[in-house]
PDB file of N, CA and C in Angstrom:
ATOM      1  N   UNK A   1      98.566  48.767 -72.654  1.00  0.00           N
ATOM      2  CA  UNK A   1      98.023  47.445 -72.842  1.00  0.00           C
ATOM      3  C   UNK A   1      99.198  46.486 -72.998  1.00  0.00           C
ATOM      4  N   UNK A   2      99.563  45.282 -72.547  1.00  0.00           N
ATOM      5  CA  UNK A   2      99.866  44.518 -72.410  1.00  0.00           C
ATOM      6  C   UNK A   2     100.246  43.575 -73.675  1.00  0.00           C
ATOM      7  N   UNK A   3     101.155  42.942 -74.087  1.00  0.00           N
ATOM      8  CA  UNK A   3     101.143  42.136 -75.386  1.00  0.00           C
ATOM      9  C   UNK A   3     100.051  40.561 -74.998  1.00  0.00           C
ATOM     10  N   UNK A   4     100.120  40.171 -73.983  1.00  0.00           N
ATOM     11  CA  UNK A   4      99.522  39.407 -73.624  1.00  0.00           C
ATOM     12  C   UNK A   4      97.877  39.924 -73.713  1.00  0.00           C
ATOM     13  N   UNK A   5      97.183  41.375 -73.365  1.00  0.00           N
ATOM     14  CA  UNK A   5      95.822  41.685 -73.480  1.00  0.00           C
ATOM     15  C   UNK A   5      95.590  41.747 -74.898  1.00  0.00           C
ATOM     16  N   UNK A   6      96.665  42.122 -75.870  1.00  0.00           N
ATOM     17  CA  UNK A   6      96.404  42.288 -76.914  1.00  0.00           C
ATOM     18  C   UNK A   6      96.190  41.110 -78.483  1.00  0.00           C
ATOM     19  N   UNK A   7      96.781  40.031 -77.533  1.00  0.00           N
ATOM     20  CA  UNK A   7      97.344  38.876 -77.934  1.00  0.00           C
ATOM     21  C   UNK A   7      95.185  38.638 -77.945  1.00  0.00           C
ATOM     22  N   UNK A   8      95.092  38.406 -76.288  1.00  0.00           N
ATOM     23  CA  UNK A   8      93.879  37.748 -76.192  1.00  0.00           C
ATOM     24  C   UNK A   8      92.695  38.618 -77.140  1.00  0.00           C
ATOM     25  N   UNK A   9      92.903  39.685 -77.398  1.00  0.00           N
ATOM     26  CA  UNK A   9      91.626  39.910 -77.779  1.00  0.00           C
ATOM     27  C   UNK A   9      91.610  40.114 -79.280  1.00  0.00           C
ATOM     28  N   UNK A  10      92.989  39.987 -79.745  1.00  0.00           N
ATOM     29  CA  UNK A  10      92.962  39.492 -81.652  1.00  0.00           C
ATOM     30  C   UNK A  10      92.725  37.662 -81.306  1.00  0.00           C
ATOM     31  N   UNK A  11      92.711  37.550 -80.780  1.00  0.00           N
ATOM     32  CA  UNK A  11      92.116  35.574 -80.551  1.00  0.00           C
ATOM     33  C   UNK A  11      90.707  35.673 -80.607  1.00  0.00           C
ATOM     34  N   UNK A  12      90.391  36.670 -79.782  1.00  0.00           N
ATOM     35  CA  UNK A  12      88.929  36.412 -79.707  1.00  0.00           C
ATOM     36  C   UNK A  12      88.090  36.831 -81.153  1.00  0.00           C
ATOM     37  N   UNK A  13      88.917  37.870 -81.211  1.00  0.00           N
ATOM     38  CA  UNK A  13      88.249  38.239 -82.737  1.00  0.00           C
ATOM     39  C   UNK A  13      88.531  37.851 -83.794  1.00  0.00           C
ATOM     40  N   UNK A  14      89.453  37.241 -84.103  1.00  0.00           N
ATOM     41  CA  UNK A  14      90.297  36.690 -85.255  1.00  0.00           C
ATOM     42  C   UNK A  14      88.930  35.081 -85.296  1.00  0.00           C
ATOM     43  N   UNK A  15      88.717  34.703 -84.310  1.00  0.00           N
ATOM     44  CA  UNK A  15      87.739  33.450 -83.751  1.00  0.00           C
ATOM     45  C   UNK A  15      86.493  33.764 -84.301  1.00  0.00           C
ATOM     46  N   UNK A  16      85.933  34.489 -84.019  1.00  0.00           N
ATOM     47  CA  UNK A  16      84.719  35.366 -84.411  1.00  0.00           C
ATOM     48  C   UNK A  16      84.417  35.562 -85.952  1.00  0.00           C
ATOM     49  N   UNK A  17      85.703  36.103 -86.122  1.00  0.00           N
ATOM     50  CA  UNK A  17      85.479  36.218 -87.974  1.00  0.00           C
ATOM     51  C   UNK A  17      85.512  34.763 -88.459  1.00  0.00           C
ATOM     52  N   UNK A  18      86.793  33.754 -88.250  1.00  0.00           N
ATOM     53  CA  UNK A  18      86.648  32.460 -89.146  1.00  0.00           C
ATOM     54  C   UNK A  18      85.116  32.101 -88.787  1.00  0.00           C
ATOM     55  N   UNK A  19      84.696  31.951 -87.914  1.00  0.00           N
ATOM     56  CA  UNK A  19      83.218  31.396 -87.442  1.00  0.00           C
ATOM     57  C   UNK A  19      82.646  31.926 -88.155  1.00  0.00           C
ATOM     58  N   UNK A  20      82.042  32.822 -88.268  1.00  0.00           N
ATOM     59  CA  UNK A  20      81.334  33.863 -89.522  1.00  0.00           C
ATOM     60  C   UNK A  20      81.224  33.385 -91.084  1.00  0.00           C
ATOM     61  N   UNK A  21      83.153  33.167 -91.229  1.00  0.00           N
ATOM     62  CA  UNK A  21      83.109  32.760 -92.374  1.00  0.00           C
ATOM     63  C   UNK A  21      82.899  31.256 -93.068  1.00  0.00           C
ATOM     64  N   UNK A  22      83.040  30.048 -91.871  1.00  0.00           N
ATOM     65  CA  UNK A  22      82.567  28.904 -91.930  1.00  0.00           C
ATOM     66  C   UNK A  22      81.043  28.966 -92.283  1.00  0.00           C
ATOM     67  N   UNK A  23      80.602  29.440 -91.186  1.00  0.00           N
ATOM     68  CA  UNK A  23      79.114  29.467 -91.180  1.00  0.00           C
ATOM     69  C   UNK A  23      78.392  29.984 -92.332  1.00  0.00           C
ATOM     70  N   UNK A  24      79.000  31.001 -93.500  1.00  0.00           N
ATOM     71  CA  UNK A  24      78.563  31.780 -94.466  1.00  0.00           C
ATOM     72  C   UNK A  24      78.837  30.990 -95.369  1.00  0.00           C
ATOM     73  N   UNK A  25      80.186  30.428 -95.303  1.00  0.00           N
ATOM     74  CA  UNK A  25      80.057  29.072 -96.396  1.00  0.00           C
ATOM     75  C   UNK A  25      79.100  28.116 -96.374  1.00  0.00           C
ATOM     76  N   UNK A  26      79.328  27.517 -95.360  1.00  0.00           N
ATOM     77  CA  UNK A  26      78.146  26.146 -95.158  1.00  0.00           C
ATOM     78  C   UNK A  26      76.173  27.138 -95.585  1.00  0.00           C
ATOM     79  N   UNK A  27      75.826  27.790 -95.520  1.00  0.00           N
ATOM     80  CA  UNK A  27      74.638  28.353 -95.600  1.00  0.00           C
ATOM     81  C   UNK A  27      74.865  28.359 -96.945  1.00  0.00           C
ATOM     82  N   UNK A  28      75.343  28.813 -97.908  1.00  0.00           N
ATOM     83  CA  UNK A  28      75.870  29.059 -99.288  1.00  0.00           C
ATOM     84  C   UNK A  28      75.618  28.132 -99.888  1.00  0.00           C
ATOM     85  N   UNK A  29      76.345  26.841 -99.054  1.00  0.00           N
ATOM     86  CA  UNK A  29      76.015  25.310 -99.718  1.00  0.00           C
ATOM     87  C   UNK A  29      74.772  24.816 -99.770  1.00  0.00           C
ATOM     88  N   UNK A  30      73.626  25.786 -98.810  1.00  0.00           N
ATOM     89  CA  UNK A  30      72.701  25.000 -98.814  1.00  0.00           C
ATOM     90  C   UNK A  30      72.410  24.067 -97.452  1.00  0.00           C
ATOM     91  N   UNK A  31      73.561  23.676 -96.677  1.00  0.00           N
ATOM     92  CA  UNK A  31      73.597  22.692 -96.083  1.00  0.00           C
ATOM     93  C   UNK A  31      73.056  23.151 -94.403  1.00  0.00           C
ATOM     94  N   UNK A  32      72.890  24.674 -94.281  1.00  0.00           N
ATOM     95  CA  UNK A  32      71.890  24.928 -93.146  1.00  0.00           C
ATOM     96  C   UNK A  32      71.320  25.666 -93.751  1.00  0.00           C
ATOM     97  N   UNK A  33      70.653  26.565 -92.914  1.00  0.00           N
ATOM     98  CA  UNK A  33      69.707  27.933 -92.847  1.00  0.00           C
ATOM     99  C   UNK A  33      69.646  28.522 -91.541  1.00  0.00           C
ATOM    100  N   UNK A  34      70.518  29.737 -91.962  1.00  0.00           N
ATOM    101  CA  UNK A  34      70.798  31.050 -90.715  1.00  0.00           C
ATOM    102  C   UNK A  34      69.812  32.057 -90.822  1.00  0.00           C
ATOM    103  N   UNK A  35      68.638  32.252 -90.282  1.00  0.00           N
ATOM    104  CA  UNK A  35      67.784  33.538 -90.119  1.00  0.00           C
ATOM    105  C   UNK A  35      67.499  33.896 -89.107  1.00  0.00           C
ATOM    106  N   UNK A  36      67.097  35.299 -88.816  1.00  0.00           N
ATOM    107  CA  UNK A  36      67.417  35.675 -87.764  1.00  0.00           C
ATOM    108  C   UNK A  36      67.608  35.277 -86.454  1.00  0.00           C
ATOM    109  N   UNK A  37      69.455  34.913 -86.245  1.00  0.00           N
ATOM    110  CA  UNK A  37      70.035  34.609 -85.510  1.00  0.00           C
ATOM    111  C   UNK A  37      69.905  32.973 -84.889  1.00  0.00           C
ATOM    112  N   UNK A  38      69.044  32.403 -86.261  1.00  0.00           N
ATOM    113  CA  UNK A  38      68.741  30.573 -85.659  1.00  0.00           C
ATOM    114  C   UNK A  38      68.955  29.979 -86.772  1.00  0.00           C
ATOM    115  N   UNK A  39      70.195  29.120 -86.076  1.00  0.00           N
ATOM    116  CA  UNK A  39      70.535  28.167 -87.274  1.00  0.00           C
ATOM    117  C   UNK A  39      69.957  26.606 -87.144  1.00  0.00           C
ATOM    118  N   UNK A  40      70.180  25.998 -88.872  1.00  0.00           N
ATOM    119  CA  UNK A  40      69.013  24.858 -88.234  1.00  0.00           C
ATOM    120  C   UNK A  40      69.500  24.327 -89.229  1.00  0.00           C
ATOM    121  N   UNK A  41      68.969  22.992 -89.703  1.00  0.00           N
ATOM    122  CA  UNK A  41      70.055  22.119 -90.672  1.00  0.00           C
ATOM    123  C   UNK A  41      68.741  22.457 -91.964  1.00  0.00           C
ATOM    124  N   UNK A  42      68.800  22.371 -93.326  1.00  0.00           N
ATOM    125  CA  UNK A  42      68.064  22.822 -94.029  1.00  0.00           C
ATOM    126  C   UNK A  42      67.078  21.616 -93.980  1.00  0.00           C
ATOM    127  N   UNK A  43      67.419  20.551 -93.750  1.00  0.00           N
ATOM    128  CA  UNK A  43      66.140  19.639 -93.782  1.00  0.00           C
ATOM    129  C   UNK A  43      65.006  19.788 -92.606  1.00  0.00           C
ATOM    130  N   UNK A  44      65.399  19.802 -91.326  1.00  0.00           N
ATOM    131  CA  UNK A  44      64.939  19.696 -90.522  1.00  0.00           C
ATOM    132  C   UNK A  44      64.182  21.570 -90.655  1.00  0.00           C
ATOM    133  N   UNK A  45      64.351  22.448 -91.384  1.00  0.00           N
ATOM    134  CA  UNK A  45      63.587  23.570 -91.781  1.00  0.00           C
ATOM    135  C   UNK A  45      62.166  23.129 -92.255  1.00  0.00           C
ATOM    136  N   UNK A  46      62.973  22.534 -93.338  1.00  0.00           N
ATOM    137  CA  UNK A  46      61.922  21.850 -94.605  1.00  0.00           C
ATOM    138  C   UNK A  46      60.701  20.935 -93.640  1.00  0.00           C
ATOM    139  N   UNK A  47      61.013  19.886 -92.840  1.00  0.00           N
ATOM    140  CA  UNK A  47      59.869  19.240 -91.881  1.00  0.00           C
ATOM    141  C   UNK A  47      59.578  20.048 -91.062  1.00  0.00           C
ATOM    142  N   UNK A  48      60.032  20.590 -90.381  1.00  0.00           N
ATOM    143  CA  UNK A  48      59.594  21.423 -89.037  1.00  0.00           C
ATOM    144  C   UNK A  48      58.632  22.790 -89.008  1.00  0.00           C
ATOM    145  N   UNK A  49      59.528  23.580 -89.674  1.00  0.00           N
ATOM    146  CA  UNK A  49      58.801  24.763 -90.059  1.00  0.00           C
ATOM    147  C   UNK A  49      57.668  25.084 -89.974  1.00  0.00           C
ATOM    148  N   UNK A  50      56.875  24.153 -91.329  1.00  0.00           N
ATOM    149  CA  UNK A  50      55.309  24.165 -90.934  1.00  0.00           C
ATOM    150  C   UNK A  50      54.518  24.095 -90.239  1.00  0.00           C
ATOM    151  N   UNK A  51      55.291  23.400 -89.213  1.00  0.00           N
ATOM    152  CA  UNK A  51      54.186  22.892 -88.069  1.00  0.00           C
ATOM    153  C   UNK A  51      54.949  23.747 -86.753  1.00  0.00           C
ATOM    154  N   UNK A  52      55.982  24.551 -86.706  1.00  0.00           N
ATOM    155  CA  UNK A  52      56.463  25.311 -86.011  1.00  0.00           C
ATOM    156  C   UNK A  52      55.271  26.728 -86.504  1.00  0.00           C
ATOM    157  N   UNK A  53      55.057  26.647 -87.669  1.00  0.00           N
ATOM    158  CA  UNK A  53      54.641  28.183 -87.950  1.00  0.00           C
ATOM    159  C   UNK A  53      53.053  27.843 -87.213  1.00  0.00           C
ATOM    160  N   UNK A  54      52.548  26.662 -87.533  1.00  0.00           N
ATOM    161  CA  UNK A  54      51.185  27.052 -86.967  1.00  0.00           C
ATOM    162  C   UNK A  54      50.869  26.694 -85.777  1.00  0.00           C
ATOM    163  N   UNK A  55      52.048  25.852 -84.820  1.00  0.00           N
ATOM    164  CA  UNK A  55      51.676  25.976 -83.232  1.00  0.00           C
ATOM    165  C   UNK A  55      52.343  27.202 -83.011  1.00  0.00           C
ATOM    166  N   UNK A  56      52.957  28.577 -83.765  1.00  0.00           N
ATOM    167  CA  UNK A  56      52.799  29.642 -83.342  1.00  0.00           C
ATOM    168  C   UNK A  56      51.702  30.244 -83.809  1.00  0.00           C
ATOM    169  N   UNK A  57      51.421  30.431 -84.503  1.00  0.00           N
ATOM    170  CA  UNK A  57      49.896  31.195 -84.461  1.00  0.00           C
ATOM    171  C   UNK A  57      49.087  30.854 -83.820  1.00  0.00           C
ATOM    172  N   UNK A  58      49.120  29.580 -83.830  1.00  0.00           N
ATOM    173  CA  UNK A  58      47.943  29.484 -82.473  1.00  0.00           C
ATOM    174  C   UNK A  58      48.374  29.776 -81.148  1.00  0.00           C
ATOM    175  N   UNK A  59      49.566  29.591 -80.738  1.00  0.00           N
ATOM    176  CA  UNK A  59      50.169  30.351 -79.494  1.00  0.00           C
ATOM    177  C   UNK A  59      49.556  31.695 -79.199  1.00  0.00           C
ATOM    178  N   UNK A  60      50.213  32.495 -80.651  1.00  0.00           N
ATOM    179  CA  UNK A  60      49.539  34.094 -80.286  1.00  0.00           C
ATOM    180  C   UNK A  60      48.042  33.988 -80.219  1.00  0.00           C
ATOM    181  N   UNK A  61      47.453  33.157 -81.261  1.00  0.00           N
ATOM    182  CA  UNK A  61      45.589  33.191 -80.766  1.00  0.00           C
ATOM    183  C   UNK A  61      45.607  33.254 -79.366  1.00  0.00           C
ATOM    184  N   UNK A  62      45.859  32.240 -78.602  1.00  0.00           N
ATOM    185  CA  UNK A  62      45.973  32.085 -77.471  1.00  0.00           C
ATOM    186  C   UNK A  62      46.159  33.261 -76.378  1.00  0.00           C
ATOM    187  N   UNK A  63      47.086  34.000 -76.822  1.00  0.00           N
ATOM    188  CA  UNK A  63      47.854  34.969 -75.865  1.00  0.00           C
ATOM    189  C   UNK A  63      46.743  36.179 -76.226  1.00  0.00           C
ATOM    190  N   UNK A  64      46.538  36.108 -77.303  1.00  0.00           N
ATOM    191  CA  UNK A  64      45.426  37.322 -78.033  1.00  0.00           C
ATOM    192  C   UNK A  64      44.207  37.474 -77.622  1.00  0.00           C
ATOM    193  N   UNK A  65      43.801  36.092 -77.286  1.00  0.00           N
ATOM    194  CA  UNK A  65      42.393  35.863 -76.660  1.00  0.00           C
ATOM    195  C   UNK A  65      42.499  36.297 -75.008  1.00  0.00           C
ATOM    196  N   UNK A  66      44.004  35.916 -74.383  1.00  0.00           N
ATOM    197  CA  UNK A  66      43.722  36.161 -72.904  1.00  0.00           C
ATOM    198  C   UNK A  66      43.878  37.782 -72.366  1.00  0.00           C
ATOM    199  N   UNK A  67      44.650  38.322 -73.568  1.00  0.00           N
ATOM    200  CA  UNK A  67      44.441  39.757 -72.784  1.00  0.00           C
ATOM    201  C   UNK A  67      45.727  39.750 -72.303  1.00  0.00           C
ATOM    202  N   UNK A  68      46.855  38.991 -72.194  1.00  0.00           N
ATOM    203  CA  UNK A  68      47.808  39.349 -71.027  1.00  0.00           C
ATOM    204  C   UNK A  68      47.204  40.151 -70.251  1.00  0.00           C
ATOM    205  N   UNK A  69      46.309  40.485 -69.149  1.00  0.00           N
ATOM    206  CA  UNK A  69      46.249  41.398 -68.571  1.00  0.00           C
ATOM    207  C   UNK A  69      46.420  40.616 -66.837  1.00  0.00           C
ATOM    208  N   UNK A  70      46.962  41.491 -65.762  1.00  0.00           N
ATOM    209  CA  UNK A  70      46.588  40.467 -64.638  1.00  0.00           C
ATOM    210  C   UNK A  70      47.598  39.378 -64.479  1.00  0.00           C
ATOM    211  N   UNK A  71      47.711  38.943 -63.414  1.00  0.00           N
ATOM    212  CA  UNK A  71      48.192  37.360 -62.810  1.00  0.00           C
ATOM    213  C   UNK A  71      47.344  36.074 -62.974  1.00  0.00           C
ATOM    214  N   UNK A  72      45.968  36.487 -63.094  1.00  0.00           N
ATOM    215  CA  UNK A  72      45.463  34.995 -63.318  1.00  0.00           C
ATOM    216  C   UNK A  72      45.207  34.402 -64.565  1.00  0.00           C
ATOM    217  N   UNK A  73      45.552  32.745 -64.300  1.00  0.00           N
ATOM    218  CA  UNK A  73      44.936  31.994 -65.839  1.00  0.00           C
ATOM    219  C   UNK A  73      43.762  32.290 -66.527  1.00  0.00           C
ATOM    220  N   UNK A  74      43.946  32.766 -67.940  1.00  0.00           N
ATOM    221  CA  UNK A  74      42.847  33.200 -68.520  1.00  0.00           C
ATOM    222  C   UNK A  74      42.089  31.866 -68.896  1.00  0.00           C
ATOM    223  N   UNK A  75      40.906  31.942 -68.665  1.00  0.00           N
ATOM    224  CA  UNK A  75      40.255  30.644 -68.980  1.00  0.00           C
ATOM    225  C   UNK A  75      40.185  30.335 -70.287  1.00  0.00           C
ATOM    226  N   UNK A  76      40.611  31.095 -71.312  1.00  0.00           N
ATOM    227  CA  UNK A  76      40.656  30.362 -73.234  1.00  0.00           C
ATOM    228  C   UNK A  76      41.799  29.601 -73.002  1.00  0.00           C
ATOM    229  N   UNK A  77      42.659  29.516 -71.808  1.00  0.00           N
ATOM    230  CA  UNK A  77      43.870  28.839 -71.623  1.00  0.00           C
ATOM    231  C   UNK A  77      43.394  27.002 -71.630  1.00  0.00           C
ATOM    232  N   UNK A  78      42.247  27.093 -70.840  1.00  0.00           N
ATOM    233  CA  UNK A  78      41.653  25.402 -70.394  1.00  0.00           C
ATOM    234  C   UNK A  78      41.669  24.871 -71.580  1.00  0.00           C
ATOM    235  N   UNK A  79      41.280  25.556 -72.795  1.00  0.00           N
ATOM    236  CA  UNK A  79      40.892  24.959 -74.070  1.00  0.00           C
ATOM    237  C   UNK A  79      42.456  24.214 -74.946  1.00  0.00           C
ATOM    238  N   UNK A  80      43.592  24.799 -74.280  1.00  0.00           N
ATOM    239  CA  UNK A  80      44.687  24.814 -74.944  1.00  0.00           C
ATOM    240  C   UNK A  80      44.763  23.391 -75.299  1.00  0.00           C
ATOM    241  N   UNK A  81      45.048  22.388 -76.157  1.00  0.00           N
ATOM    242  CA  UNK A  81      45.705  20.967 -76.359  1.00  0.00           C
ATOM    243  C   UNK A  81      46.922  20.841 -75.611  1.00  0.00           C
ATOM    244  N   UNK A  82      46.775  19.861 -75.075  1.00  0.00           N
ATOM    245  CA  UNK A  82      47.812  19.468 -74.148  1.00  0.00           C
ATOM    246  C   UNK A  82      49.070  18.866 -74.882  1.00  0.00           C
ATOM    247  N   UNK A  83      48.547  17.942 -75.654  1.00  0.00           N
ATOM    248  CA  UNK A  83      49.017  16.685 -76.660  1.00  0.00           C
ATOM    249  C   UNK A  83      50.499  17.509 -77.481  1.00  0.00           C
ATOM    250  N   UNK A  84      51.763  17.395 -78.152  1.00  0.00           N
ATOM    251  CA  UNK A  84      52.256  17.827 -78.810  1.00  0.00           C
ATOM    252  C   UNK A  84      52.259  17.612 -79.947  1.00  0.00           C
ATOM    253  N   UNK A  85      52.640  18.543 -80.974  1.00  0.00           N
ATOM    254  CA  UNK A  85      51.740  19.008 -82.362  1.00  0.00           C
ATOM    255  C   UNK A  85      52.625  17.478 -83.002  1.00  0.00           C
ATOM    256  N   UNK A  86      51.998  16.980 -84.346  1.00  0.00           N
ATOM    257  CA  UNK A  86      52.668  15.854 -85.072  1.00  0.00           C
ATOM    258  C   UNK A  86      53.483  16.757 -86.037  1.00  0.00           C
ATOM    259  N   UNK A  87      54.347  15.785 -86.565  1.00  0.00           N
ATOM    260  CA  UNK A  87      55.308  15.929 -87.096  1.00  0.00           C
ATOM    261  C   UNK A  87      54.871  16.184 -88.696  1.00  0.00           C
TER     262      UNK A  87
END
């Protein structure tokens, strides 16, 4: 190996860890929220969330009712709201 291959790939990883450790600080502070693998600013958790959690459940209603089965549009699909959810 090369001093130059070896060079690049303690960069890459040496990169990897400070990132890690920025990111573990700032979460610590409070000032995001890292769960599984999605980071998000803690406020925008606090508004969003809720209304993220229940246009997913109704998503899966949705998907639950059609069966995935097949290529064609399941018709509980027509019923879907078009409109996007409020804030």
């Amino acid at each position: 190996m090369s001093l130059e291959t070896l060079r690049a790939k303690l960069v890459g990883r040496a990169g990897r860890e400070v990132s890690d450790l920025a990111l573990e600080r700032v979460a610590k502070s409070g000032r995001v929220r890292i769960t599984a693998g999605v980071v998000c600013l803690a406020s925008f958790a606090d508004t969003a969330g809720p209304e993220a959690a229940r246009t997913r459940a109704r998503g899966l209603e949705v998907l639950e009712a059609a069966g995935l089965e097949g290529g064609a549009t399941p018709r509980s699909w027509h019923g879907c709201p078009t409109s996007a959810p409020s804030a």
